[in-house]
PDB file of N, CA and C in Angstrom:
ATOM      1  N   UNK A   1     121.913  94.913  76.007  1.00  0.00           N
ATOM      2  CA  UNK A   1     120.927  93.870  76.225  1.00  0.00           C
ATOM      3  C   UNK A   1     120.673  93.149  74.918  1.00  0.00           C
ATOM      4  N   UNK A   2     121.981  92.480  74.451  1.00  0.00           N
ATOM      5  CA  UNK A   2     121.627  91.659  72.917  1.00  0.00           C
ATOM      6  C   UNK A   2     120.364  90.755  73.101  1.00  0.00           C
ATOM      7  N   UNK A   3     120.587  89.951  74.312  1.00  0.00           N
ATOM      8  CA  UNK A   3     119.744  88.218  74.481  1.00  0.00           C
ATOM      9  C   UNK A   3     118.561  88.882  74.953  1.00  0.00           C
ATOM     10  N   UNK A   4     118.225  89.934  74.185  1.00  0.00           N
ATOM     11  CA  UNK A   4     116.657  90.308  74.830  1.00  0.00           C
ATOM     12  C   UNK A   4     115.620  89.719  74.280  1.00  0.00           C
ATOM     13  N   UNK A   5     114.319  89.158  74.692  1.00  0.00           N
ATOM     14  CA  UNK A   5     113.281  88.579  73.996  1.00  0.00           C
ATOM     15  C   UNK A   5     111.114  89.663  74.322  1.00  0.00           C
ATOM     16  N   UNK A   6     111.044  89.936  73.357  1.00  0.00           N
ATOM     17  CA  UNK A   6     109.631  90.366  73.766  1.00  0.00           C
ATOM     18  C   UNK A   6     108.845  89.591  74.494  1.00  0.00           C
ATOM     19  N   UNK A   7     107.977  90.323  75.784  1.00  0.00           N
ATOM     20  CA  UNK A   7     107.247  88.755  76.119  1.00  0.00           C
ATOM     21  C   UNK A   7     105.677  89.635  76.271  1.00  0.00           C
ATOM     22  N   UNK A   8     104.856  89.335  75.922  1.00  0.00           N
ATOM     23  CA  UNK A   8     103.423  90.073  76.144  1.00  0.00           C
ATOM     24  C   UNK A   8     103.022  89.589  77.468  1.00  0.00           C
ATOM     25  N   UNK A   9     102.745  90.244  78.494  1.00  0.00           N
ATOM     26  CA  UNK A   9     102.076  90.275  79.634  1.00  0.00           C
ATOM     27  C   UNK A   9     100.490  90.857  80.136  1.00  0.00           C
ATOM     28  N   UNK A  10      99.661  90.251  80.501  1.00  0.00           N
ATOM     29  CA  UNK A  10      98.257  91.224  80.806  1.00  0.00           C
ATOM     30  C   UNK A  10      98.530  91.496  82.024  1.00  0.00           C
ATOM     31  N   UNK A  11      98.172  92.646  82.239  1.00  0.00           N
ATOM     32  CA  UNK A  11      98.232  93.447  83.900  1.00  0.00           C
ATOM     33  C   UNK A  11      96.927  94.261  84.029  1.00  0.00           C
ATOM     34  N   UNK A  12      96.297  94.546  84.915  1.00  0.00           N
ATOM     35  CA  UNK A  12      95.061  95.158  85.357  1.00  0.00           C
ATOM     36  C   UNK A  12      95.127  96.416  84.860  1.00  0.00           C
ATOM     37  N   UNK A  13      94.437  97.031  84.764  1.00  0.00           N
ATOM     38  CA  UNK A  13      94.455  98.720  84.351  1.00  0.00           C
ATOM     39  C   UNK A  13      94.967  99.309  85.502  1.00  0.00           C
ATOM     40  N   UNK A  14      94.920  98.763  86.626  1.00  0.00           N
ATOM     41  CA  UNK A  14      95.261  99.979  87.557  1.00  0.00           C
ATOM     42  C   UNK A  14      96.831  99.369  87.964  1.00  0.00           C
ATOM     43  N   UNK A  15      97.424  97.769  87.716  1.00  0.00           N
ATOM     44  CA  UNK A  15      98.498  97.862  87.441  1.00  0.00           C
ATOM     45  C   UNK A  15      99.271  98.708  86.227  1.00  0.00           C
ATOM     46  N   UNK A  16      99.021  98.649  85.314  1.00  0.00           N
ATOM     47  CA  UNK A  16      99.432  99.307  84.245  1.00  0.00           C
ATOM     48  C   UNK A  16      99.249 100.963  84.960  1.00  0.00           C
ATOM     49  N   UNK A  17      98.676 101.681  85.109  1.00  0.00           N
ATOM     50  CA  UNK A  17      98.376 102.859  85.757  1.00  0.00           C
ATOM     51  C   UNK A  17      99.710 103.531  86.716  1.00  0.00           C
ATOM     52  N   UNK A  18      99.834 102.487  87.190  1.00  0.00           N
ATOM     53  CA  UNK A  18     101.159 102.082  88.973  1.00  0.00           C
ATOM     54  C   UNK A  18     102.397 102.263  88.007  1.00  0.00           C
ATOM     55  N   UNK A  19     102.544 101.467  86.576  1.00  0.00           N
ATOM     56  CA  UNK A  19     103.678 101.497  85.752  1.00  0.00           C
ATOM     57  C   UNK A  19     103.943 102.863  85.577  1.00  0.00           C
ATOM     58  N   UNK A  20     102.797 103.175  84.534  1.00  0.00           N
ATOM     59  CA  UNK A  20     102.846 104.468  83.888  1.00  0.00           C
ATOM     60  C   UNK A  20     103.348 105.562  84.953  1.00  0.00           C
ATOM     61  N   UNK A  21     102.753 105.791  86.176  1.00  0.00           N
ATOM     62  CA  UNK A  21     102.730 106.521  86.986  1.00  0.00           C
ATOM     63  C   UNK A  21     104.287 106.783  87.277  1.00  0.00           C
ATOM     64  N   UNK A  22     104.987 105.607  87.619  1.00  0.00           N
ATOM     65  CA  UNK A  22     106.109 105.290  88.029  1.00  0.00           C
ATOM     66  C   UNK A  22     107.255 106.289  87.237  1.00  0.00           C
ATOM     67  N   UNK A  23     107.094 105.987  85.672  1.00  0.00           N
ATOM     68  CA  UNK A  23     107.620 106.239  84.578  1.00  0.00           C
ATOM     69  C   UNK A  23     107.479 107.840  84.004  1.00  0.00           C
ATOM     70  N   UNK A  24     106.385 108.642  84.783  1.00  0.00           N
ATOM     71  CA  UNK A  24     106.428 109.987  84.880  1.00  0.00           C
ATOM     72  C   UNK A  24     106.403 110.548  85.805  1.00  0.00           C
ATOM     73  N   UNK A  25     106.721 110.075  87.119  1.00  0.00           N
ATOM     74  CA  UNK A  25     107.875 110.385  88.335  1.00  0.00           C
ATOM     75  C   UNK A  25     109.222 110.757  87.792  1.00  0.00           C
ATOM     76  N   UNK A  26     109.778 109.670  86.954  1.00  0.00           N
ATOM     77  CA  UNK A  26     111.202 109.724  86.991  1.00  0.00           C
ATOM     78  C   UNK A  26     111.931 108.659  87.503  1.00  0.00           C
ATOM     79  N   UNK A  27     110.523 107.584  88.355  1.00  0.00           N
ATOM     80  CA  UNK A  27     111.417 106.882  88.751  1.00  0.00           C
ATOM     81  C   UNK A  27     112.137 105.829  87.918  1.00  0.00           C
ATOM     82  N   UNK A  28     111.650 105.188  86.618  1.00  0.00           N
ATOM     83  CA  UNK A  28     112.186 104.365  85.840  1.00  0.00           C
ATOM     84  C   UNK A  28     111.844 105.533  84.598  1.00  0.00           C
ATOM     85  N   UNK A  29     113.181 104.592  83.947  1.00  0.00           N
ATOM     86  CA  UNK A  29     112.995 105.185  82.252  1.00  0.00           C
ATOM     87  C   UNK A  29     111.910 104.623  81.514  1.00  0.00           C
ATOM     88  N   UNK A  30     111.237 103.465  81.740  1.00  0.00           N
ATOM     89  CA  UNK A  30     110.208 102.373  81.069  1.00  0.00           C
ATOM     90  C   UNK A  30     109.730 101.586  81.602  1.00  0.00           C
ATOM     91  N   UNK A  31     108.388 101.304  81.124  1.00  0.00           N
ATOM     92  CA  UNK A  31     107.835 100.083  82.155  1.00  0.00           C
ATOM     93  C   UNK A  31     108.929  98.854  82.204  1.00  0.00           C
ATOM     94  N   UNK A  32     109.045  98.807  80.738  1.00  0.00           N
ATOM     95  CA  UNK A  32     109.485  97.786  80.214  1.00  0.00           C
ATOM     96  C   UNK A  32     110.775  97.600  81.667  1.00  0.00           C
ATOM     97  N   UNK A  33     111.574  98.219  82.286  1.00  0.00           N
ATOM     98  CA  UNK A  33     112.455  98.653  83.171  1.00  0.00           C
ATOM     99  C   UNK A  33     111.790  98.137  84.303  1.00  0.00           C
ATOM    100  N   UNK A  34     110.508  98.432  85.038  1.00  0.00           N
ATOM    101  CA  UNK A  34     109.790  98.129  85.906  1.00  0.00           C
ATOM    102  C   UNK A  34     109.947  96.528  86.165  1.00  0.00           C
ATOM    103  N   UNK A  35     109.434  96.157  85.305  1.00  0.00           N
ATOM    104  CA  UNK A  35     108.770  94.556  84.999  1.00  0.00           C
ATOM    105  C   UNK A  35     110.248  93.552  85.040  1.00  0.00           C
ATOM    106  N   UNK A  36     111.386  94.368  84.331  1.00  0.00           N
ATOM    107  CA  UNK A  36     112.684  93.330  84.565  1.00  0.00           C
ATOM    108  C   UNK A  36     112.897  93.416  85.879  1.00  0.00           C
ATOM    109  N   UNK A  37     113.098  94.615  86.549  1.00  0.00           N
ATOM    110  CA  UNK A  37     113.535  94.722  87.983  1.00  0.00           C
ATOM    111  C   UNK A  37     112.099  93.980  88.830  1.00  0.00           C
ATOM    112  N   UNK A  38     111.299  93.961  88.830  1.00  0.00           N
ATOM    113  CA  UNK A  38     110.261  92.524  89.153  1.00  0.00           C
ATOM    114  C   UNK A  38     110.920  91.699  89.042  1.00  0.00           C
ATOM    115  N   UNK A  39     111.284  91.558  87.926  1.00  0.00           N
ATOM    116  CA  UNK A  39     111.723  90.022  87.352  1.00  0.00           C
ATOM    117  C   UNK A  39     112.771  89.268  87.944  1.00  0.00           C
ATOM    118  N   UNK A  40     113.701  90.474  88.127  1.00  0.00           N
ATOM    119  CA  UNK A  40     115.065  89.968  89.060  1.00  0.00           C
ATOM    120  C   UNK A  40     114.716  89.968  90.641  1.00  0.00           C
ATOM    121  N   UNK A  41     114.066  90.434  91.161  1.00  0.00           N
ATOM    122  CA  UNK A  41     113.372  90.599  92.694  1.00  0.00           C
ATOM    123  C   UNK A  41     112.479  89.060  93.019  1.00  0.00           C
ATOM    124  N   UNK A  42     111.996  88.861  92.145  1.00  0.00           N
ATOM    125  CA  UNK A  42     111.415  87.255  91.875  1.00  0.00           C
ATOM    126  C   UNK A  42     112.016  86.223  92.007  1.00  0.00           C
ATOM    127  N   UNK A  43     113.567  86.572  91.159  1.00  0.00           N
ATOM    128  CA  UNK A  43     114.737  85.338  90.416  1.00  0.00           C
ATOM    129  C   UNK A  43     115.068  85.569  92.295  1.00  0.00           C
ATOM    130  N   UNK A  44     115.251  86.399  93.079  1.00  0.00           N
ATOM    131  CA  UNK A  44     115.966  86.438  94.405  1.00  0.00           C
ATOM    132  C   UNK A  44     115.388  85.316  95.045  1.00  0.00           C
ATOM    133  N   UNK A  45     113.962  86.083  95.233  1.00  0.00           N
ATOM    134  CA  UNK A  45     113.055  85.668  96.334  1.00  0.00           C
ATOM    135  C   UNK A  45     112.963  83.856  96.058  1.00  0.00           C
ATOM    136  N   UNK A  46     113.089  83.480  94.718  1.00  0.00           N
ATOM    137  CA  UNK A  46     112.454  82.238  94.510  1.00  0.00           C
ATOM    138  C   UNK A  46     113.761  81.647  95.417  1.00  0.00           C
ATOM    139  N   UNK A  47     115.051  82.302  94.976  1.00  0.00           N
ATOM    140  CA  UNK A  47     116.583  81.159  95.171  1.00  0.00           C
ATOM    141  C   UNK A  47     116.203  81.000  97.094  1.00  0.00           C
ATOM    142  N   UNK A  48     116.078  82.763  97.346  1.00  0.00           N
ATOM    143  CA  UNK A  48     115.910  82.593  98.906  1.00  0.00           C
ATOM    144  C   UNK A  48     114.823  81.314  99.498  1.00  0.00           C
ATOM    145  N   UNK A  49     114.520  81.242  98.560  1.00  0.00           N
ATOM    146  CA  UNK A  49     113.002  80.254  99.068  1.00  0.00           C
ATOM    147  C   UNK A  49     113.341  78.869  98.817  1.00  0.00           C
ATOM    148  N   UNK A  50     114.291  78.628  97.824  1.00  0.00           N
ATOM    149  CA  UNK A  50     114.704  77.473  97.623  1.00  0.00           C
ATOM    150  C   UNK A  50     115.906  77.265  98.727  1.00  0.00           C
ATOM    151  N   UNK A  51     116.468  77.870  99.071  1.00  0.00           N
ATOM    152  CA  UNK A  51     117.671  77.739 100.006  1.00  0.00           C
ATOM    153  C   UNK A  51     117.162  77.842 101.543  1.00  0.00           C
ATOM    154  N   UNK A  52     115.928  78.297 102.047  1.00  0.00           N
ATOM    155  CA  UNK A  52     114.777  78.147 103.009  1.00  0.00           C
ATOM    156  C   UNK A  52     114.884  76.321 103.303  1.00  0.00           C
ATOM    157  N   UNK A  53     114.176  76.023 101.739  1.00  0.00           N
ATOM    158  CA  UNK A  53     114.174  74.853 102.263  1.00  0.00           C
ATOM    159  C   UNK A  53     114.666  74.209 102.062  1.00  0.00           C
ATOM    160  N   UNK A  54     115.318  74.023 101.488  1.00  0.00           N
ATOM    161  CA  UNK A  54     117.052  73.443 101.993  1.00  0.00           C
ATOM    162  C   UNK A  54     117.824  73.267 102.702  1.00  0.00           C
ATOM    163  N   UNK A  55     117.529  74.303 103.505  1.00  0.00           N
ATOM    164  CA  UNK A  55     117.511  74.100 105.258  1.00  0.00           C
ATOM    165  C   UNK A  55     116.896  73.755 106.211  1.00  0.00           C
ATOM    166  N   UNK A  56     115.876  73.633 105.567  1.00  0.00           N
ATOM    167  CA  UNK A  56     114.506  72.959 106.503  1.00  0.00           C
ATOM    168  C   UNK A  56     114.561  71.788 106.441  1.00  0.00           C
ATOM    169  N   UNK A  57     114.763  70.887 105.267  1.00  0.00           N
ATOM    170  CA  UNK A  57     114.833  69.777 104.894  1.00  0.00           C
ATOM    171  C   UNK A  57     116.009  68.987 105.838  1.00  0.00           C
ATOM    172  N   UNK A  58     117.350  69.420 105.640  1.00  0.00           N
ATOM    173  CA  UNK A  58     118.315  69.313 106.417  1.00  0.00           C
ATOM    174  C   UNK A  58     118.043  69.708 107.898  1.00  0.00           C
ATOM    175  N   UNK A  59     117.166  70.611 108.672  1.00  0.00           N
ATOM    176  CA  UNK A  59     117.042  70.447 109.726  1.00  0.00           C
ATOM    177  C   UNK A  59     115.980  68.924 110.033  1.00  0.00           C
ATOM    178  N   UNK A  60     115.464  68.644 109.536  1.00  0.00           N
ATOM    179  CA  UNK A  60     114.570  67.807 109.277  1.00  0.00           C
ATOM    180  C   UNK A  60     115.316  66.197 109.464  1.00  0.00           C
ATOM    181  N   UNK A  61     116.152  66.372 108.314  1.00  0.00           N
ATOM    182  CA  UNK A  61     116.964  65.177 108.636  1.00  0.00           C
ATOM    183  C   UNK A  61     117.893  64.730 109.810  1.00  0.00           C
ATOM    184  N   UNK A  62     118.411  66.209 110.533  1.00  0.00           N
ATOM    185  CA  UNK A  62     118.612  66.035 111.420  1.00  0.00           C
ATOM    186  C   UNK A  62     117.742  65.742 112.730  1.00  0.00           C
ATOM    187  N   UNK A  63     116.764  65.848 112.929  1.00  0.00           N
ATOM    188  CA  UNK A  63     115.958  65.771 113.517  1.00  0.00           C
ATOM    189  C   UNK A  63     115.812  64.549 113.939  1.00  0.00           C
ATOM    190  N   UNK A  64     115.350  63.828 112.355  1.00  0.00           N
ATOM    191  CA  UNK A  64     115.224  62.095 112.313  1.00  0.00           C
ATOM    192  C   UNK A  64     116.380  61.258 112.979  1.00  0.00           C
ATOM    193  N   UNK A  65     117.511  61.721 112.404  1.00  0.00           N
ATOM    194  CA  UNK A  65     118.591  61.408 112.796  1.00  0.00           C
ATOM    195  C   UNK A  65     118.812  61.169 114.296  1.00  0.00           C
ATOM    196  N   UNK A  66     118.289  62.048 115.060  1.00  0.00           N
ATOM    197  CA  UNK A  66     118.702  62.237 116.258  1.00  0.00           C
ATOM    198  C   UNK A  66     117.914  61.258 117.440  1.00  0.00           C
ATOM    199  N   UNK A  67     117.024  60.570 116.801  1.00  0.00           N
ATOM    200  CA  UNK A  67     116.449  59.253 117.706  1.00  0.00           C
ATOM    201  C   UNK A  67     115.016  59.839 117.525  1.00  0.00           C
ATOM    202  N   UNK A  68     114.212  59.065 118.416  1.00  0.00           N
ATOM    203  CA  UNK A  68     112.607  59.149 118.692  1.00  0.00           C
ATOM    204  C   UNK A  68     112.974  60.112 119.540  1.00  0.00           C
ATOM    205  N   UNK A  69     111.568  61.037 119.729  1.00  0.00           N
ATOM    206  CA  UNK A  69     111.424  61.761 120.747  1.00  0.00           C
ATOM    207  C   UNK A  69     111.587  60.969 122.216  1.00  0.00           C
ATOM    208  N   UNK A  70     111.904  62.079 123.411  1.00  0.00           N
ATOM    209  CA  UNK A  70     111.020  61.060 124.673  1.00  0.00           C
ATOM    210  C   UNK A  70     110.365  61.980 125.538  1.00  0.00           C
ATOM    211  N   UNK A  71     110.053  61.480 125.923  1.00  0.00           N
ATOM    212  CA  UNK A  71     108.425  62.015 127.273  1.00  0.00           C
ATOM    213  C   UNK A  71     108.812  63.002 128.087  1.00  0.00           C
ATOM    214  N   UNK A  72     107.996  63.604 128.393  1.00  0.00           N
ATOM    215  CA  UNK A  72     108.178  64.606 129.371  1.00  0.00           C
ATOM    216  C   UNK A  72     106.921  65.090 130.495  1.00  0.00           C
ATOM    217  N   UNK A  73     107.486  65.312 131.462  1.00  0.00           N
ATOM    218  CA  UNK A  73     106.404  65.550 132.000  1.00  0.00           C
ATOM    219  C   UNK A  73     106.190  67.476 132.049  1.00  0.00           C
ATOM    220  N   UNK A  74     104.949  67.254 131.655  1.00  0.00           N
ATOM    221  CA  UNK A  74     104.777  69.177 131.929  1.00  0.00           C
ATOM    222  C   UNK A  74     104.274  69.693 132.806  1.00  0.00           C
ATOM    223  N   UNK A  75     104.306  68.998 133.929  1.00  0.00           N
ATOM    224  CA  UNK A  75     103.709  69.231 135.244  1.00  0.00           C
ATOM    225  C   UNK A  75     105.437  69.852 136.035  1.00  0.00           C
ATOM    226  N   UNK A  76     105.879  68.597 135.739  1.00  0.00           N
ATOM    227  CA  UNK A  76     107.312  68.901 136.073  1.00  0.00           C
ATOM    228  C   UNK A  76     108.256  70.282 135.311  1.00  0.00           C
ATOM    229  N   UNK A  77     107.896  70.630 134.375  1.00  0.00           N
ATOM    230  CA  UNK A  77     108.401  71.304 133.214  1.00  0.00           C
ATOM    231  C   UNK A  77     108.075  72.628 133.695  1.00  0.00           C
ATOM    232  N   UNK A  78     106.453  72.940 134.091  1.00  0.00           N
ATOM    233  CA  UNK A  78     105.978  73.914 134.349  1.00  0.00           C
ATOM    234  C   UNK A  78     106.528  74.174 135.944  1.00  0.00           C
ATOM    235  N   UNK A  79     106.492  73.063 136.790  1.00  0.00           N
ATOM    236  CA  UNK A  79     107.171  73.641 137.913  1.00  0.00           C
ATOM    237  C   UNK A  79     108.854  74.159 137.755  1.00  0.00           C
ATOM    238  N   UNK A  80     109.585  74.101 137.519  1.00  0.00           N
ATOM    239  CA  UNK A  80     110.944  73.865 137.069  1.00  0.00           C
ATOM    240  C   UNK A  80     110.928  75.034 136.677  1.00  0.00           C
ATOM    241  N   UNK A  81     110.305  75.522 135.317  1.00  0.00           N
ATOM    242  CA  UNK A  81     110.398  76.981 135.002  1.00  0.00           C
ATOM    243  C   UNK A  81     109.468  78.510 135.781  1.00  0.00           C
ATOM    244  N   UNK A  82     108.688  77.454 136.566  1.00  0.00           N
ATOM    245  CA  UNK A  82     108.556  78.646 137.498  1.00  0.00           C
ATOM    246  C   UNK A  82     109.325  79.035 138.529  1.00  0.00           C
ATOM    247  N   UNK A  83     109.704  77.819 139.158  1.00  0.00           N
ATOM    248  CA  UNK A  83     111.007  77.919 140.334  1.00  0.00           C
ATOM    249  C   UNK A  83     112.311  79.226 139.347  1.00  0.00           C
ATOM    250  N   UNK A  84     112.464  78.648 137.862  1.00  0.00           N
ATOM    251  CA  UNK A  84     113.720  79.753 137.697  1.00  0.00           C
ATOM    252  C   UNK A  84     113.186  81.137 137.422  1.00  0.00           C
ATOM    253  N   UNK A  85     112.273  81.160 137.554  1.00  0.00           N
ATOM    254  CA  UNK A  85     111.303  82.659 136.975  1.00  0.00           C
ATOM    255  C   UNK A  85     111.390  83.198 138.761  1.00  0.00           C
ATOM    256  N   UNK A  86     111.131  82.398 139.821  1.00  0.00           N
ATOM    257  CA  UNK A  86     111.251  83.290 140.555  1.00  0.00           C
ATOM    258  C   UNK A  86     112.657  83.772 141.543  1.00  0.00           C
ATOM    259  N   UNK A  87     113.430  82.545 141.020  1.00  0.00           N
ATOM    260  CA  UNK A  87     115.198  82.835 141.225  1.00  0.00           C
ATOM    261  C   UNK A  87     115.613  83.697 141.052  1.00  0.00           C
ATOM    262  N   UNK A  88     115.414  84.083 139.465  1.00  0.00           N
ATOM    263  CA  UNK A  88     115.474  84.994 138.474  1.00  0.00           C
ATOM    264  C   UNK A  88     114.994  86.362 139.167  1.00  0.00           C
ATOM    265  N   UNK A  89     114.221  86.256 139.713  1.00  0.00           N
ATOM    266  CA  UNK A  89     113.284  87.853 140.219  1.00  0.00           C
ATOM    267  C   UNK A  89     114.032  88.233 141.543  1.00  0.00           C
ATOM    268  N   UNK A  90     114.767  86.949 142.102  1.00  0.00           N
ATOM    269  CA  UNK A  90     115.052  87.110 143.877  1.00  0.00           C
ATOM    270  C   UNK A  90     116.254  87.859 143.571  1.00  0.00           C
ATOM    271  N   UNK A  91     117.173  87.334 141.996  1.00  0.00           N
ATOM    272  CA  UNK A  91     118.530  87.892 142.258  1.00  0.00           C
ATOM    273  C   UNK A  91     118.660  89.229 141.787  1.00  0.00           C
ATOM    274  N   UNK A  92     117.610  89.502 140.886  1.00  0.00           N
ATOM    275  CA  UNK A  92     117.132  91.011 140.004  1.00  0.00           C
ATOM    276  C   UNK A  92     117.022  91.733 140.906  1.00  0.00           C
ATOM    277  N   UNK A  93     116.307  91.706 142.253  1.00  0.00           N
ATOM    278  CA  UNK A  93     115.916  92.284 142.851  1.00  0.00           C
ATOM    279  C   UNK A  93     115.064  93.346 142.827  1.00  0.00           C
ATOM    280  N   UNK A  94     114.636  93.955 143.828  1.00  0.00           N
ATOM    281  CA  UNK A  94     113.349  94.747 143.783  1.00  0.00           C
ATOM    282  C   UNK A  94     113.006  95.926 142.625  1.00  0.00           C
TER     283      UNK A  94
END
């Protein structure tokens, strides 16, 4: 780890506590260990979040793309899906 840099962080006492704790488990060798693996769990979550909407955006455009909405009736909508709800039950059978 040549390109390493110190960085001072404040954390709550009872975060710091959660570290320490961690670190006489066994489960990490160092906080300092803790806080990078944060760090990289973060670097994920942010890309996942950026690539979220990146797809959202693009669904979006497609969306626009695809004309104005048009009308519907939900009188009609609601009958229609009840008729297949009970099709559905006649061919299931008892």
């Amino acid at each position: 780890m040549s390109d390493v840099e110190n960085l001072n962080v404040a954390l709550t006492r009872g975060q710091v506590a959660s570290l320490n704790a961690a670190v006489e488990a066994g489960e990490y060798s160092s906080t300092s260990e803790i806080v990078r693996e944060a760090v990289q769990d973060w670097q994920i979550k942010r890309g996942l979040r950026a690539e979220d909407i990146s797809e959202l955006r693009e669904l979006v455009e497609i969306g626009i793309a695809s004309g104005p909405d048009t009308e519907f009736d939900m009188k009609a909508l609601r009958h229609e899906a009840r008729q297949r709800l009970a099709n559905a039950k006649k061919t299931s059978g008892p």
